[in-house]
PDB file of N, CA and C in Angstrom:
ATOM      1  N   UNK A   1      29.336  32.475 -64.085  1.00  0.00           N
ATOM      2  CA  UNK A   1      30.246  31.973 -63.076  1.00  0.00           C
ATOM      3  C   UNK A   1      30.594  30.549 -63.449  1.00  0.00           C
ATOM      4  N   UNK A   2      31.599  30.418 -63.548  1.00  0.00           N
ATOM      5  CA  UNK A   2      32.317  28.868 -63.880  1.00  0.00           C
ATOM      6  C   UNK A   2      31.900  27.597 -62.626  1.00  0.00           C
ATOM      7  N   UNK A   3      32.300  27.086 -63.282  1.00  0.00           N
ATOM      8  CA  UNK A   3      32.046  25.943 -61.781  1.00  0.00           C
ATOM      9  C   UNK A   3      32.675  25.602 -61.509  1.00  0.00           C
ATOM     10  N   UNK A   4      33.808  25.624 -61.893  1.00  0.00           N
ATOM     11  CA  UNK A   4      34.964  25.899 -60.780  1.00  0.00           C
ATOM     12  C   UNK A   4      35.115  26.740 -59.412  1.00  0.00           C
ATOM     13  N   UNK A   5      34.757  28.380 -60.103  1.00  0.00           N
ATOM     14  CA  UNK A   5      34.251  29.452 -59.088  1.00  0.00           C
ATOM     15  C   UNK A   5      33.423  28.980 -58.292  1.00  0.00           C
ATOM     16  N   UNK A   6      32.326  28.127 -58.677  1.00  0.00           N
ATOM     17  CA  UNK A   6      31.248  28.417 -57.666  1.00  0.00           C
ATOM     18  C   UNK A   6      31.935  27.035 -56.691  1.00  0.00           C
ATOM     19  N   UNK A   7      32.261  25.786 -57.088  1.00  0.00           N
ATOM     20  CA  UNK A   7      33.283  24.980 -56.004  1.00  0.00           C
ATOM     21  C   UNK A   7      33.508  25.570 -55.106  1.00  0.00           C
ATOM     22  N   UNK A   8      34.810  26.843 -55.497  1.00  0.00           N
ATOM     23  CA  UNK A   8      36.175  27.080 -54.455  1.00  0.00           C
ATOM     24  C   UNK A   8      34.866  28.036 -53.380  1.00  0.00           C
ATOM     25  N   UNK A   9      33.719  28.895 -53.833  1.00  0.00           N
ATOM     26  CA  UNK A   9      33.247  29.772 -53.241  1.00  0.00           C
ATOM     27  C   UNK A   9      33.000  28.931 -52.483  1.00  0.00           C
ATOM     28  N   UNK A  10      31.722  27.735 -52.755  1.00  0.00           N
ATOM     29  CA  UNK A  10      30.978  27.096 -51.825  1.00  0.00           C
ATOM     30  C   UNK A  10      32.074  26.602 -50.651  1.00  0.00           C
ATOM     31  N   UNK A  11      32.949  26.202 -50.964  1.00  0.00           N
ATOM     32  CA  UNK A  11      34.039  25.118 -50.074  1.00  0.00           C
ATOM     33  C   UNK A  11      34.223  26.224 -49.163  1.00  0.00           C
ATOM     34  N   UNK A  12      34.753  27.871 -49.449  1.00  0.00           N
ATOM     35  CA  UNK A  12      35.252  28.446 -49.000  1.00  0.00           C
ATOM     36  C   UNK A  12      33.829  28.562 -47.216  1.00  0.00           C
ATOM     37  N   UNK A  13      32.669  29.017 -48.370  1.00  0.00           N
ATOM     38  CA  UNK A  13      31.574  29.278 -46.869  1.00  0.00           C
ATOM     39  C   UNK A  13      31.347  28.108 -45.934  1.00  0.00           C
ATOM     40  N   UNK A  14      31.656  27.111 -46.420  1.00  0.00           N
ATOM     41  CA  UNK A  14      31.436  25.691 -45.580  1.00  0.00           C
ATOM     42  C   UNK A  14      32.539  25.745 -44.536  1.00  0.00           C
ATOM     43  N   UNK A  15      34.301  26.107 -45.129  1.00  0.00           N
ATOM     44  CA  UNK A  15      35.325  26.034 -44.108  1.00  0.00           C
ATOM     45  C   UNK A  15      34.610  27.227 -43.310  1.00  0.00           C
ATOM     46  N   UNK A  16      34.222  28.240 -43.757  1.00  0.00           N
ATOM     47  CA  UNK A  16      34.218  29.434 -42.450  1.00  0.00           C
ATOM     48  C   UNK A  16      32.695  28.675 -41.871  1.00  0.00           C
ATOM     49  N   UNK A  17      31.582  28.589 -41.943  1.00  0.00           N
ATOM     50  CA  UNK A  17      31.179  27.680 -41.026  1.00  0.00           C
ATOM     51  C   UNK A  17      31.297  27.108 -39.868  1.00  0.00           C
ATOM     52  N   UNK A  18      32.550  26.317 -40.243  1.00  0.00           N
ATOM     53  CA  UNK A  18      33.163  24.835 -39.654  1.00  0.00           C
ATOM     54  C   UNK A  18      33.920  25.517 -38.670  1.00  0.00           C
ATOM     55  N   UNK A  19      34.297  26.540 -39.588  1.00  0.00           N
ATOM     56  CA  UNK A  19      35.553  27.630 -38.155  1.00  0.00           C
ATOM     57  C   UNK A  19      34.659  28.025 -37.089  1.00  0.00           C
ATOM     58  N   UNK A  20      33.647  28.881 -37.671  1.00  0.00           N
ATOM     59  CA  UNK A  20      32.877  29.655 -36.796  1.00  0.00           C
ATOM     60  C   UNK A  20      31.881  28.752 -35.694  1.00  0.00           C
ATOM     61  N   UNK A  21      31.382  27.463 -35.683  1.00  0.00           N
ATOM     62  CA  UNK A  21      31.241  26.418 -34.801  1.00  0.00           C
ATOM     63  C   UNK A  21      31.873  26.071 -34.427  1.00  0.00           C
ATOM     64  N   UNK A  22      33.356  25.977 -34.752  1.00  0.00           N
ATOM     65  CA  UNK A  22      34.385  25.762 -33.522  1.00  0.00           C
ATOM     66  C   UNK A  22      34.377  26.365 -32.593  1.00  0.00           C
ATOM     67  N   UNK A  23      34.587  27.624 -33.330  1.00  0.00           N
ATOM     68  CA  UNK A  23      34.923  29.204 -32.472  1.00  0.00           C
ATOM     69  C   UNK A  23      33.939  28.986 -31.365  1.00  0.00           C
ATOM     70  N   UNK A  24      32.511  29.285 -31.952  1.00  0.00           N
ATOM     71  CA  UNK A  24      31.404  28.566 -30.996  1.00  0.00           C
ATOM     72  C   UNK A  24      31.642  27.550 -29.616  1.00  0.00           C
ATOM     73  N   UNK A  25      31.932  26.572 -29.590  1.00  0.00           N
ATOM     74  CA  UNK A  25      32.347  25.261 -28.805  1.00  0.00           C
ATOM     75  C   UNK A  25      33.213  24.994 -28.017  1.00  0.00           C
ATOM     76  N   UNK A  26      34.483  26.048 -28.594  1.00  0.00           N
ATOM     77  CA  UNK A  26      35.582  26.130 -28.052  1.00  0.00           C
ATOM     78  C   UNK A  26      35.650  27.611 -27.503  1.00  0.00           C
ATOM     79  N   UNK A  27      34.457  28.339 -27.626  1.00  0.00           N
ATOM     80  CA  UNK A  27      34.976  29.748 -26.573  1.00  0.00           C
ATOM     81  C   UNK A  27      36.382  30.434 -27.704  1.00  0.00           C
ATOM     82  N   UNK A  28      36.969  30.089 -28.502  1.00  0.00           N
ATOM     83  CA  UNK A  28      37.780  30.752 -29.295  1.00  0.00           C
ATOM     84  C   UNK A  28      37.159  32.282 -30.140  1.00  0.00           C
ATOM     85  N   UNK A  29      37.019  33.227 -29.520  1.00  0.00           N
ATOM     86  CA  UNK A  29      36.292  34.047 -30.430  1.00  0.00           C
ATOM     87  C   UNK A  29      36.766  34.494 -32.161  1.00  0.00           C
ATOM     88  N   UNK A  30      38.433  34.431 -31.542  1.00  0.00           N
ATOM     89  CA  UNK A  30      39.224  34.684 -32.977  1.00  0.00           C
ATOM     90  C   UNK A  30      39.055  33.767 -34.242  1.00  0.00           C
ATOM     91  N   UNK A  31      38.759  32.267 -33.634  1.00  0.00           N
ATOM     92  CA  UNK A  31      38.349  31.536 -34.973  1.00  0.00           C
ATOM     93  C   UNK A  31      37.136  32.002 -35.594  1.00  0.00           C
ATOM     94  N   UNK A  32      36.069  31.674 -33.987  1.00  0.00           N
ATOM     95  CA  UNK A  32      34.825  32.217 -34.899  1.00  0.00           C
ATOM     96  C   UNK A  32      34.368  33.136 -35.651  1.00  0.00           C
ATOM     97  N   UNK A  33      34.997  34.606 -35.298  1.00  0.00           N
ATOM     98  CA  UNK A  33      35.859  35.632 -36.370  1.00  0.00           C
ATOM     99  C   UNK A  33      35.805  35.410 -37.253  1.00  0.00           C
ATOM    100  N   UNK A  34      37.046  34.415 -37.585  1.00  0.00           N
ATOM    101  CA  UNK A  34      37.711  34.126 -38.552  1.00  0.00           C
ATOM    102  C   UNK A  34      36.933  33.293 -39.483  1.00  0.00           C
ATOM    103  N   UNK A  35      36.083  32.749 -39.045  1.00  0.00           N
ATOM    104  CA  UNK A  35      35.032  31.554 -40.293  1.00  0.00           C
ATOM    105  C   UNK A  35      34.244  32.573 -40.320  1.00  0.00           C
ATOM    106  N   UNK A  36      33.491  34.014 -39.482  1.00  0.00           N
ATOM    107  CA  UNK A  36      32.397  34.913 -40.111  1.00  0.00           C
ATOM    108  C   UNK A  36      33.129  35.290 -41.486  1.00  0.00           C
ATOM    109  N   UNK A  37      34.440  35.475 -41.222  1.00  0.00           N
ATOM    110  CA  UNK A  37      35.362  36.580 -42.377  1.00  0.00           C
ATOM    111  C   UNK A  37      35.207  35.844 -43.725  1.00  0.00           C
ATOM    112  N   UNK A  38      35.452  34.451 -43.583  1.00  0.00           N
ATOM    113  CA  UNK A  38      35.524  33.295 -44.457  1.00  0.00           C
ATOM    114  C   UNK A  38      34.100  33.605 -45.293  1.00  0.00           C
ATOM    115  N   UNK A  39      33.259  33.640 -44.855  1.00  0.00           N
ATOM    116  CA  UNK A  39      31.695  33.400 -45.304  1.00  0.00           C
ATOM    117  C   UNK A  39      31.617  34.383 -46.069  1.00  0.00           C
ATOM    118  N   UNK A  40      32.446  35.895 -45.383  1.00  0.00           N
ATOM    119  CA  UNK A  40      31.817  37.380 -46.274  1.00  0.00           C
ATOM    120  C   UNK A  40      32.366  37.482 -47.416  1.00  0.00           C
ATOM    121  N   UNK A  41      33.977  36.739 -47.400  1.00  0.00           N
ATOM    122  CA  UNK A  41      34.416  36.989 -48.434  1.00  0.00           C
ATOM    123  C   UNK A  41      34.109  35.896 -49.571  1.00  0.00           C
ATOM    124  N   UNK A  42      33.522  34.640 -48.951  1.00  0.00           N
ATOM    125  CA  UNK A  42      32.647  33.827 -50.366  1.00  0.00           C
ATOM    126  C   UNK A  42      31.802  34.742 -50.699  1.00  0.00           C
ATOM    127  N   UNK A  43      31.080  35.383 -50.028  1.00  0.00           N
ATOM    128  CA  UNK A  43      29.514  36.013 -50.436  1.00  0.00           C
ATOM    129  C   UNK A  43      29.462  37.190 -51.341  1.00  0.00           C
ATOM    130  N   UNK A  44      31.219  38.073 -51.482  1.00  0.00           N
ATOM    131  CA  UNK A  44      31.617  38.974 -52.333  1.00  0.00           C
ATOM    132  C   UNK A  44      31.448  38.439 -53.444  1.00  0.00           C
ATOM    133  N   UNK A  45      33.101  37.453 -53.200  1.00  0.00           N
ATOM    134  CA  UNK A  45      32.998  36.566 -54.696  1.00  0.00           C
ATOM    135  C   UNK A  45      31.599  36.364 -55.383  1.00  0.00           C
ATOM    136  N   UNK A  46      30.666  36.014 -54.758  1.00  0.00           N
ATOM    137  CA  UNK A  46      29.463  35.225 -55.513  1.00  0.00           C
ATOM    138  C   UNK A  46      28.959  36.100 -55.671  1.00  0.00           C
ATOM    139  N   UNK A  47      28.809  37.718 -55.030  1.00  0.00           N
ATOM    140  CA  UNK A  47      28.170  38.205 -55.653  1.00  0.00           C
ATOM    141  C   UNK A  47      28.732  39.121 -56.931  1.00  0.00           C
ATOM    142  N   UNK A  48      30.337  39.169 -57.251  1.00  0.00           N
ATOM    143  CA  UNK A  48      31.100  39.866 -58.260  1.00  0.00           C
ATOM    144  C   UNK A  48      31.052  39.039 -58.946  1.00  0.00           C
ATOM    145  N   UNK A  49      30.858  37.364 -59.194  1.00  0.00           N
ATOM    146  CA  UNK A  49      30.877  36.357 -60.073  1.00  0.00           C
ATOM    147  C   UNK A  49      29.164  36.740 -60.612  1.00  0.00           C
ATOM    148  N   UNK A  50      28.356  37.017 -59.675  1.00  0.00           N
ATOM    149  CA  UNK A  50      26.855  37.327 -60.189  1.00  0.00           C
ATOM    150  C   UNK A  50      26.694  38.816 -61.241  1.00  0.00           C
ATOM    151  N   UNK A  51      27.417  39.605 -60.921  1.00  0.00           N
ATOM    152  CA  UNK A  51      27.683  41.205 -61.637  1.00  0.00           C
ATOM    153  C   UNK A  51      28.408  40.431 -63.088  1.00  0.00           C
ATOM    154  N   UNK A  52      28.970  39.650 -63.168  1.00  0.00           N
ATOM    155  CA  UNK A  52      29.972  39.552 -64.211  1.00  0.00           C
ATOM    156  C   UNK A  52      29.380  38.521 -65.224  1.00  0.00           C
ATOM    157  N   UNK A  53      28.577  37.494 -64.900  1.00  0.00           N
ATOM    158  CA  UNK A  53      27.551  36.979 -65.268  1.00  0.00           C
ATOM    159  C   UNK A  53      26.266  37.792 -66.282  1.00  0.00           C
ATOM    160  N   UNK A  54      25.952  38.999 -65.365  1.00  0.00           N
ATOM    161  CA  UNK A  54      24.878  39.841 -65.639  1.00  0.00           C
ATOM    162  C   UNK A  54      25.056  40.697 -66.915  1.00  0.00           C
ATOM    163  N   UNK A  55      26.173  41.065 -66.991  1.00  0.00           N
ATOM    164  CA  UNK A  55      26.747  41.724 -67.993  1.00  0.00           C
ATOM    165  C   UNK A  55      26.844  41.085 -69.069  1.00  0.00           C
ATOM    166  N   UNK A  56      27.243  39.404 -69.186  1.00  0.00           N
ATOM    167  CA  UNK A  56      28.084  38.763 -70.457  1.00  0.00           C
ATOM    168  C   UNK A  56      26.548  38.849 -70.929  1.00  0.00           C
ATOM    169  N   UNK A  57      25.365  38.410 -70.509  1.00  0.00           N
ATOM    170  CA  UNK A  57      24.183  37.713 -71.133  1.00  0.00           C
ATOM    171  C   UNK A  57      23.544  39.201 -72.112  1.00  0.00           C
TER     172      UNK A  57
END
């Protein structure tokens, strides 16, 4: 996994986070939603960046 990849992933689970404690605070359920969604789809990436990794070595 480049480190680039792993940047945009990490940044990505931190914004859904940040959403999903809003969502939290503000009674907004759709944000908080929306930052769970954020998190699952870093956690794909990292784990298809981990499969692709596994293979080159």
């Amino acid at each position: 996994m480049g480190l680039a990849d792993k940047a945009k992933n990490a940044a990505q689970d931190v914004a859904g986070k940040a959403k999903e404690a809003a969502g939290k605070v503000t009674g907004d359920d759709d944000l908080r939603n929306e930052g769970k969604a954020d998190q699952g789809k870093s956690s794909l990436k990292k784990a298809g960046e981990n499969i692709k990794d596994a293979f080159k070595d």
